[in-house]
PDB file of N, CA and C in Angstrom:
ATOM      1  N   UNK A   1     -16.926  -6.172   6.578  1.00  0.00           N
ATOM      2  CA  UNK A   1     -16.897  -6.848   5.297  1.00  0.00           C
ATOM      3  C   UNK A   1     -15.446  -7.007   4.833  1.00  0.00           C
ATOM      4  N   UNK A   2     -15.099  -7.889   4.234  1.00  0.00           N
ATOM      5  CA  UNK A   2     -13.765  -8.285   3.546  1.00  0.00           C
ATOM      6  C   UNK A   2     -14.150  -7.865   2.110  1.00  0.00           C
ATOM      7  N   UNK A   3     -12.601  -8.065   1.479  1.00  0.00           N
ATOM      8  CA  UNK A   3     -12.305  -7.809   0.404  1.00  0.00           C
ATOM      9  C   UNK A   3     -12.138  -8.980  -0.515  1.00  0.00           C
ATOM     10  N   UNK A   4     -12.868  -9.843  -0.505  1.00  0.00           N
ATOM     11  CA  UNK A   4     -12.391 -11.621  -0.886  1.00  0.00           C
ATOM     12  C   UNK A   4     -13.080 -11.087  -2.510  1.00  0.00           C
ATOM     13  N   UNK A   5     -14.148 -10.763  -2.762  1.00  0.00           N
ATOM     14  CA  UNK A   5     -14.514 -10.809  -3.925  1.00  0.00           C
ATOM     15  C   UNK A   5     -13.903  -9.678  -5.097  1.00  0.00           C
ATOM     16  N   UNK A   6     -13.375  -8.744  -4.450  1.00  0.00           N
ATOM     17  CA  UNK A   6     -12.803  -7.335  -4.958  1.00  0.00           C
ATOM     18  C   UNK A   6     -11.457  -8.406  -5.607  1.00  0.00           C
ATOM     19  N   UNK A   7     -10.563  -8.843  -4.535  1.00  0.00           N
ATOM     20  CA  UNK A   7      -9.319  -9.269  -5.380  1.00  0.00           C
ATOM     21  C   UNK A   7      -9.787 -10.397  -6.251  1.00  0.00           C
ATOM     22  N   UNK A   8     -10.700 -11.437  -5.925  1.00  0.00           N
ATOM     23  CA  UNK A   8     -11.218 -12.462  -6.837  1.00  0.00           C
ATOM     24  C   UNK A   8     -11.096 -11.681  -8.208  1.00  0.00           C
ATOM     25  N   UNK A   9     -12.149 -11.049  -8.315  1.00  0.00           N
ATOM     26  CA  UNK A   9     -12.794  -9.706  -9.641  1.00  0.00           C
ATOM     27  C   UNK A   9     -11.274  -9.282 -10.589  1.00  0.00           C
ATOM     28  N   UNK A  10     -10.647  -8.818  -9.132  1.00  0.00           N
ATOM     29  CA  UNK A  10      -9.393  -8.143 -10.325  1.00  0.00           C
ATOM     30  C   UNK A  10      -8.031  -9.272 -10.166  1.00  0.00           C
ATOM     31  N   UNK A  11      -8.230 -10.175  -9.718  1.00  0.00           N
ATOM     32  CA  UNK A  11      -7.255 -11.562 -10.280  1.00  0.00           C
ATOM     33  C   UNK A  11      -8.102 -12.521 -11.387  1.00  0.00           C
ATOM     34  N   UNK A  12      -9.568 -12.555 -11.859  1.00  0.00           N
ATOM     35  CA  UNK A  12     -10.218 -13.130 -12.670  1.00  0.00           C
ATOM     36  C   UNK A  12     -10.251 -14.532 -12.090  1.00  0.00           C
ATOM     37  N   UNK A  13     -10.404 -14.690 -11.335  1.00  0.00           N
ATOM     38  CA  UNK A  13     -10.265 -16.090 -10.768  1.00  0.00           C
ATOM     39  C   UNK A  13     -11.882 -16.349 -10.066  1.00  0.00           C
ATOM     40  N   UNK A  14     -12.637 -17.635 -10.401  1.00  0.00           N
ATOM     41  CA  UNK A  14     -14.207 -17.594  -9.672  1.00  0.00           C
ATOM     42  C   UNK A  14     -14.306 -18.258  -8.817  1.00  0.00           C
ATOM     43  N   UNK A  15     -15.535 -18.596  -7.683  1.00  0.00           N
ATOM     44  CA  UNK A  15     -15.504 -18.725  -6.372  1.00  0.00           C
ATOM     45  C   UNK A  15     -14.969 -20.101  -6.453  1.00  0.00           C
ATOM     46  N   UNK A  16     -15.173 -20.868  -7.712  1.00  0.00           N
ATOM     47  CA  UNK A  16     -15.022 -22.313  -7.661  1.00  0.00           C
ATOM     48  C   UNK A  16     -13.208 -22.465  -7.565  1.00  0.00           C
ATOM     49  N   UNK A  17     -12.736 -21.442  -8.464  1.00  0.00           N
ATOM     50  CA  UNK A  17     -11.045 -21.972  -8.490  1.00  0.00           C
ATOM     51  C   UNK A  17     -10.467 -21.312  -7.121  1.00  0.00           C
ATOM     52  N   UNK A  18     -10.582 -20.445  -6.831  1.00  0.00           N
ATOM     53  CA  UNK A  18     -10.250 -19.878  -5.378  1.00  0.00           C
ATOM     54  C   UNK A  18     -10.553 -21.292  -4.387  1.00  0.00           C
ATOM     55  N   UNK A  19     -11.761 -21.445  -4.498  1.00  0.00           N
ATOM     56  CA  UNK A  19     -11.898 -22.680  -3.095  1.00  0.00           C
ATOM     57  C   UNK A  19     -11.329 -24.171  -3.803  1.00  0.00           C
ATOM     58  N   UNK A  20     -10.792 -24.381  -4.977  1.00  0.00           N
ATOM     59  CA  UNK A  20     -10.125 -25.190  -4.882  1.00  0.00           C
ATOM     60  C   UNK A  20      -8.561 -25.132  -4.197  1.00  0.00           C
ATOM     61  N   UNK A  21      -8.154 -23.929  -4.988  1.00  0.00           N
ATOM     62  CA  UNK A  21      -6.856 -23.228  -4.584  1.00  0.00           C
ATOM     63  C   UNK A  21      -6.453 -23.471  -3.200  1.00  0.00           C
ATOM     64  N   UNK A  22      -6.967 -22.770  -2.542  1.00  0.00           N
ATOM     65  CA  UNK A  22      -7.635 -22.777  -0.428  1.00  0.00           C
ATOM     66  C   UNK A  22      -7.867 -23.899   0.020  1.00  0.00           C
ATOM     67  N   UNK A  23      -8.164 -24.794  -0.896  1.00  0.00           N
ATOM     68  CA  UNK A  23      -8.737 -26.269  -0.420  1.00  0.00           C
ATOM     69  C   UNK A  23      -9.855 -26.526   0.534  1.00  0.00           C
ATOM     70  N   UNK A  24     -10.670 -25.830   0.372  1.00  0.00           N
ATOM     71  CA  UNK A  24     -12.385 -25.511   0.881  1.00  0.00           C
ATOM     72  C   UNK A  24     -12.705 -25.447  -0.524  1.00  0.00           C
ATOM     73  N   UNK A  25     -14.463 -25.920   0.018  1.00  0.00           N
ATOM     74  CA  UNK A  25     -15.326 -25.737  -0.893  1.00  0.00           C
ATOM     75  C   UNK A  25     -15.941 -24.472  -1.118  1.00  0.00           C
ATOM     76  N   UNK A  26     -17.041 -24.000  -2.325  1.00  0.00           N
ATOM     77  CA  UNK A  26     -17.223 -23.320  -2.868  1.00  0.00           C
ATOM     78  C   UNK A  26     -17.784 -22.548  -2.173  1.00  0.00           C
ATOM     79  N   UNK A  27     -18.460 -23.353  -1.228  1.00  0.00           N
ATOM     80  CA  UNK A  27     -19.684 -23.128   0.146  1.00  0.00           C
ATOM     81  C   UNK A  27     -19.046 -21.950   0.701  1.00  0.00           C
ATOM     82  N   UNK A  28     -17.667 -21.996   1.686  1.00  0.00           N
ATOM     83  CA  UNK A  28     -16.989 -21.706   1.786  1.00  0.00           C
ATOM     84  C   UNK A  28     -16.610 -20.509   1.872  1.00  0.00           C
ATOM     85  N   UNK A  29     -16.047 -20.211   0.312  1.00  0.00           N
ATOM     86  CA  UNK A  29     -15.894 -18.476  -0.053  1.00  0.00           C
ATOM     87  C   UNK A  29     -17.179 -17.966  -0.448  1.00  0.00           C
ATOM     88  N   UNK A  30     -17.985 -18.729  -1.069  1.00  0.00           N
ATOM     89  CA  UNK A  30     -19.870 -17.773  -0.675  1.00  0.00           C
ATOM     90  C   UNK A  30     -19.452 -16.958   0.649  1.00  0.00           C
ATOM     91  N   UNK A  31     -19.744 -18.036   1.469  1.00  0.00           N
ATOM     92  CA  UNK A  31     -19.394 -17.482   2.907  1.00  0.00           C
ATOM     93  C   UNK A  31     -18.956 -16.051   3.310  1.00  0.00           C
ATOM     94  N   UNK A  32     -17.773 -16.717   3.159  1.00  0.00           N
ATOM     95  CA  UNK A  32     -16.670 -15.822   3.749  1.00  0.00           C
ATOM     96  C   UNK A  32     -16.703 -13.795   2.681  1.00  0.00           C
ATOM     97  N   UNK A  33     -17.210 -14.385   1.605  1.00  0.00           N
ATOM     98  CA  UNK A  33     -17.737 -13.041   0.967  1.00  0.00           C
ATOM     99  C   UNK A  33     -18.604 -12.123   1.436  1.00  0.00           C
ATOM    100  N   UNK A  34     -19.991 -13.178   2.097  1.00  0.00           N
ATOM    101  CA  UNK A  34     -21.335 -12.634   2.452  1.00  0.00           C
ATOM    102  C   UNK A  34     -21.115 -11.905   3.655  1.00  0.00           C
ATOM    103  N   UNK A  35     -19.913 -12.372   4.574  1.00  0.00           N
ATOM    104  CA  UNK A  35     -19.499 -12.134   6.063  1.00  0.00           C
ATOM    105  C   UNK A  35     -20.242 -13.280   7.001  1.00  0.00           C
ATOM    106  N   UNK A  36     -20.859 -14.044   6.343  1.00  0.00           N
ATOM    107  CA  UNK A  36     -21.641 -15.171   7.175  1.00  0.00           C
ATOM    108  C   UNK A  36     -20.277 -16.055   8.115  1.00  0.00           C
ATOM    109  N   UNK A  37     -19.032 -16.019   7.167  1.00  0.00           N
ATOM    110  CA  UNK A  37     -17.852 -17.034   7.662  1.00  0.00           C
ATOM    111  C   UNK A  37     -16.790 -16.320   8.748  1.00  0.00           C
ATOM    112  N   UNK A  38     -16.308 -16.847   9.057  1.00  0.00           N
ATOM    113  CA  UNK A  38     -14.568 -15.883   9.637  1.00  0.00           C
ATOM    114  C   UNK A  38     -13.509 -16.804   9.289  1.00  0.00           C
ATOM    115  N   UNK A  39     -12.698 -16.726   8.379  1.00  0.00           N
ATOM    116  CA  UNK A  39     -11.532 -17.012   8.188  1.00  0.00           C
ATOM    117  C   UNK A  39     -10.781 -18.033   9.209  1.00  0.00           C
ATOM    118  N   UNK A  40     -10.262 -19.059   8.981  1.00  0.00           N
ATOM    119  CA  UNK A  40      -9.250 -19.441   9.806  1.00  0.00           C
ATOM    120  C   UNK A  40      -7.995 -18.607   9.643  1.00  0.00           C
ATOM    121  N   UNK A  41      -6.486 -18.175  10.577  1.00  0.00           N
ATOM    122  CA  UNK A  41      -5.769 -17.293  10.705  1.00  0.00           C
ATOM    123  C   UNK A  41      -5.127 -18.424   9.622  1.00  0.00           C
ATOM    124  N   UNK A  42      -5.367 -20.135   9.522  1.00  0.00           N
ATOM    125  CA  UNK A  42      -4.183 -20.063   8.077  1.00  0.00           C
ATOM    126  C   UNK A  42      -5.478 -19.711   7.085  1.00  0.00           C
ATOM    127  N   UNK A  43      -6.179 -20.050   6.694  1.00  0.00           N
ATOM    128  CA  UNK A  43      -7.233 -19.580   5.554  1.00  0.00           C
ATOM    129  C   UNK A  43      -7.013 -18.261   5.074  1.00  0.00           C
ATOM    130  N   UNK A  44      -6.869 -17.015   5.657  1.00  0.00           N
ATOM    131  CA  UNK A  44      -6.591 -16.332   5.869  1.00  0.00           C
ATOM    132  C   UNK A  44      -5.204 -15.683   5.290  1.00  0.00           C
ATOM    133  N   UNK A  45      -4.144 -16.486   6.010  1.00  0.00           N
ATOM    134  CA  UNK A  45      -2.825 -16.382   5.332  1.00  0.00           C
ATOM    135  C   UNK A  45      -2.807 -16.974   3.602  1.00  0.00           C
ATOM    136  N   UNK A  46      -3.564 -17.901   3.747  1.00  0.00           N
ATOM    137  CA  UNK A  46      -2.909 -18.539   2.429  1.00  0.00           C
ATOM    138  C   UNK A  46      -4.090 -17.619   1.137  1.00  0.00           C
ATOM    139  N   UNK A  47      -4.732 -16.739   1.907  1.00  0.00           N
ATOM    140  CA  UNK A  47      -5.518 -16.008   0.658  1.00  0.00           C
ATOM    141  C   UNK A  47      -4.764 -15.061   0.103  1.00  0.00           C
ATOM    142  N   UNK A  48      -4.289 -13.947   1.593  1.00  0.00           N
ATOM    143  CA  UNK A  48      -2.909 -12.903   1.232  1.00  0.00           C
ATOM    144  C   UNK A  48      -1.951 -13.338   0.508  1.00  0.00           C
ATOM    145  N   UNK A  49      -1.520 -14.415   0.601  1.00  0.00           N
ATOM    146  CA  UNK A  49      -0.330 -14.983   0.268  1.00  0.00           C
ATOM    147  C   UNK A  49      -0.913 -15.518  -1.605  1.00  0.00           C
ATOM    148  N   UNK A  50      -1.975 -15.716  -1.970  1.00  0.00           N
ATOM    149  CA  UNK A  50      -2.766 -15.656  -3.221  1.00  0.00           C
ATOM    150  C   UNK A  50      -3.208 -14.367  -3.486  1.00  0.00           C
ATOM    151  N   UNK A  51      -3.264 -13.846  -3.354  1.00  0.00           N
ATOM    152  CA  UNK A  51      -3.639 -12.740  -3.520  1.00  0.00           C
ATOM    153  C   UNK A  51      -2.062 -11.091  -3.631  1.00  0.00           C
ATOM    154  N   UNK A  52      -1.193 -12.356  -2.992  1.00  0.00           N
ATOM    155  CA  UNK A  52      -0.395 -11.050  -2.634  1.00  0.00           C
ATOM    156  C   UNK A  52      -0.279  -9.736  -2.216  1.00  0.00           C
ATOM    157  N   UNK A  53      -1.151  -9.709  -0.896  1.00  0.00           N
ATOM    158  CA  UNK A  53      -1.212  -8.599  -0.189  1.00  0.00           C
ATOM    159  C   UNK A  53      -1.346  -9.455   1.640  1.00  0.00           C
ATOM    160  N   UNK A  54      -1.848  -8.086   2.575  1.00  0.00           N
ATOM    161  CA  UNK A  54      -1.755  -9.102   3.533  1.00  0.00           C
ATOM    162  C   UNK A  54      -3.338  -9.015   4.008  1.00  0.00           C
ATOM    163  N   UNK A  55      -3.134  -9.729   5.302  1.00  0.00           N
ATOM    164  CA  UNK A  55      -4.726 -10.250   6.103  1.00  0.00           C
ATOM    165  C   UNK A  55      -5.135  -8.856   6.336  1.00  0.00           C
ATOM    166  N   UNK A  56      -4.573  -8.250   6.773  1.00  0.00           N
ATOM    167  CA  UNK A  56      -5.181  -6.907   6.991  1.00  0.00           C
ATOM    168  C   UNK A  56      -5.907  -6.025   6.061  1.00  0.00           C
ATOM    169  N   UNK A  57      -5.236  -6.489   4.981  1.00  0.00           N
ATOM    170  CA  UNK A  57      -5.970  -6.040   3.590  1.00  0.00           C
ATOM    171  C   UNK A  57      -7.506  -6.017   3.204  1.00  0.00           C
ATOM    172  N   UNK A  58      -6.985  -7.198   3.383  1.00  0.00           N
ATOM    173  CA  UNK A  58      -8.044  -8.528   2.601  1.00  0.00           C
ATOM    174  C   UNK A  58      -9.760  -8.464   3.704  1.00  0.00           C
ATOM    175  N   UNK A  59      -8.978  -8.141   5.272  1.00  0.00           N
ATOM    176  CA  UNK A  59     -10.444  -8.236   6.124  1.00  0.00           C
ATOM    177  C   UNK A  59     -10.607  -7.103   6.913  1.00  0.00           C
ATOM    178  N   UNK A  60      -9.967  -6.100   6.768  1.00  0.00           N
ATOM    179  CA  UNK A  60     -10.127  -4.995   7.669  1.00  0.00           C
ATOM    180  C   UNK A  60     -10.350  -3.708   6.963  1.00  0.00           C
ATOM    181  N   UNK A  61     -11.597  -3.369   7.159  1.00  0.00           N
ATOM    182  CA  UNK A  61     -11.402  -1.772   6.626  1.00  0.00           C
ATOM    183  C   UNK A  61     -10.707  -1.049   7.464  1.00  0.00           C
ATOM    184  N   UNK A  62     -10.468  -0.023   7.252  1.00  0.00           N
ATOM    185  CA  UNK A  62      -9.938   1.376   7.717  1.00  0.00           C
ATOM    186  C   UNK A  62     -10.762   1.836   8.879  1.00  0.00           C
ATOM    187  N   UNK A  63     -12.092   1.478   8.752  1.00  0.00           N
ATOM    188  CA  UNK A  63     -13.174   2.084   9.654  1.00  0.00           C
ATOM    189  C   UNK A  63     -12.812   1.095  10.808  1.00  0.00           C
ATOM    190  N   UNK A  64     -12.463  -0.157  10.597  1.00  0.00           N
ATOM    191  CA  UNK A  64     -12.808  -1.289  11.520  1.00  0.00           C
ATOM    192  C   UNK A  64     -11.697  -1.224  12.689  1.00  0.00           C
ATOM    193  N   UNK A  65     -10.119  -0.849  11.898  1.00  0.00           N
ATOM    194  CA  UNK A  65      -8.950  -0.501  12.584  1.00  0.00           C
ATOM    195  C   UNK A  65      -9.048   0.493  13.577  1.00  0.00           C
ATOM    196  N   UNK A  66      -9.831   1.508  13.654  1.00  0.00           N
ATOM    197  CA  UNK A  66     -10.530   2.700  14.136  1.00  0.00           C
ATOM    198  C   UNK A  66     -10.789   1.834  15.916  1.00  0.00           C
ATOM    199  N   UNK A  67     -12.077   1.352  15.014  1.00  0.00           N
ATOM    200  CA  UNK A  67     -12.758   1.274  16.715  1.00  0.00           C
ATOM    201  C   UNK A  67     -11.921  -0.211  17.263  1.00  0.00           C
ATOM    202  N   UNK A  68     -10.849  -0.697  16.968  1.00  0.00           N
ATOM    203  CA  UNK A  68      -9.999  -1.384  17.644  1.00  0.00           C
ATOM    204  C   UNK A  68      -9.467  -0.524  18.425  1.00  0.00           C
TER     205      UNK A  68
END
């Protein structure tokens, strides 16, 4: 699971202005919240880079880094 809705929540920003932001639709970050999506590596960048943190943040737990 990612962290897309956690920073959404504490930047106040909703699924609609994020996927304008990203330039995808709303469809989109549903998605990519539910885990139904995977990120493109720029999609991806340009969320960290909104968000101001990095990809690793944003889609990797701690647990997940593990069994890499």
């Amino acid at each position: 699971m990612n962290k897309i809705k956690q920073y959404r929540n504490l930047f106040g920003v909703s699924q609609e202005a994020l996927a304008e932001e990203m330039e995808v639709t709303r469809q989109t970050i549903i998605s990519l919240e539910k885990g139904k999506y995977t990120a493109s590596l720029n999609l991806a960048y340009k969320l960290a880079k909104y968000f101001e943190t990095t990809i690793e943040d944003i889609f990797f737990s701690e647990n997940e880094e593990e069994d890499v």
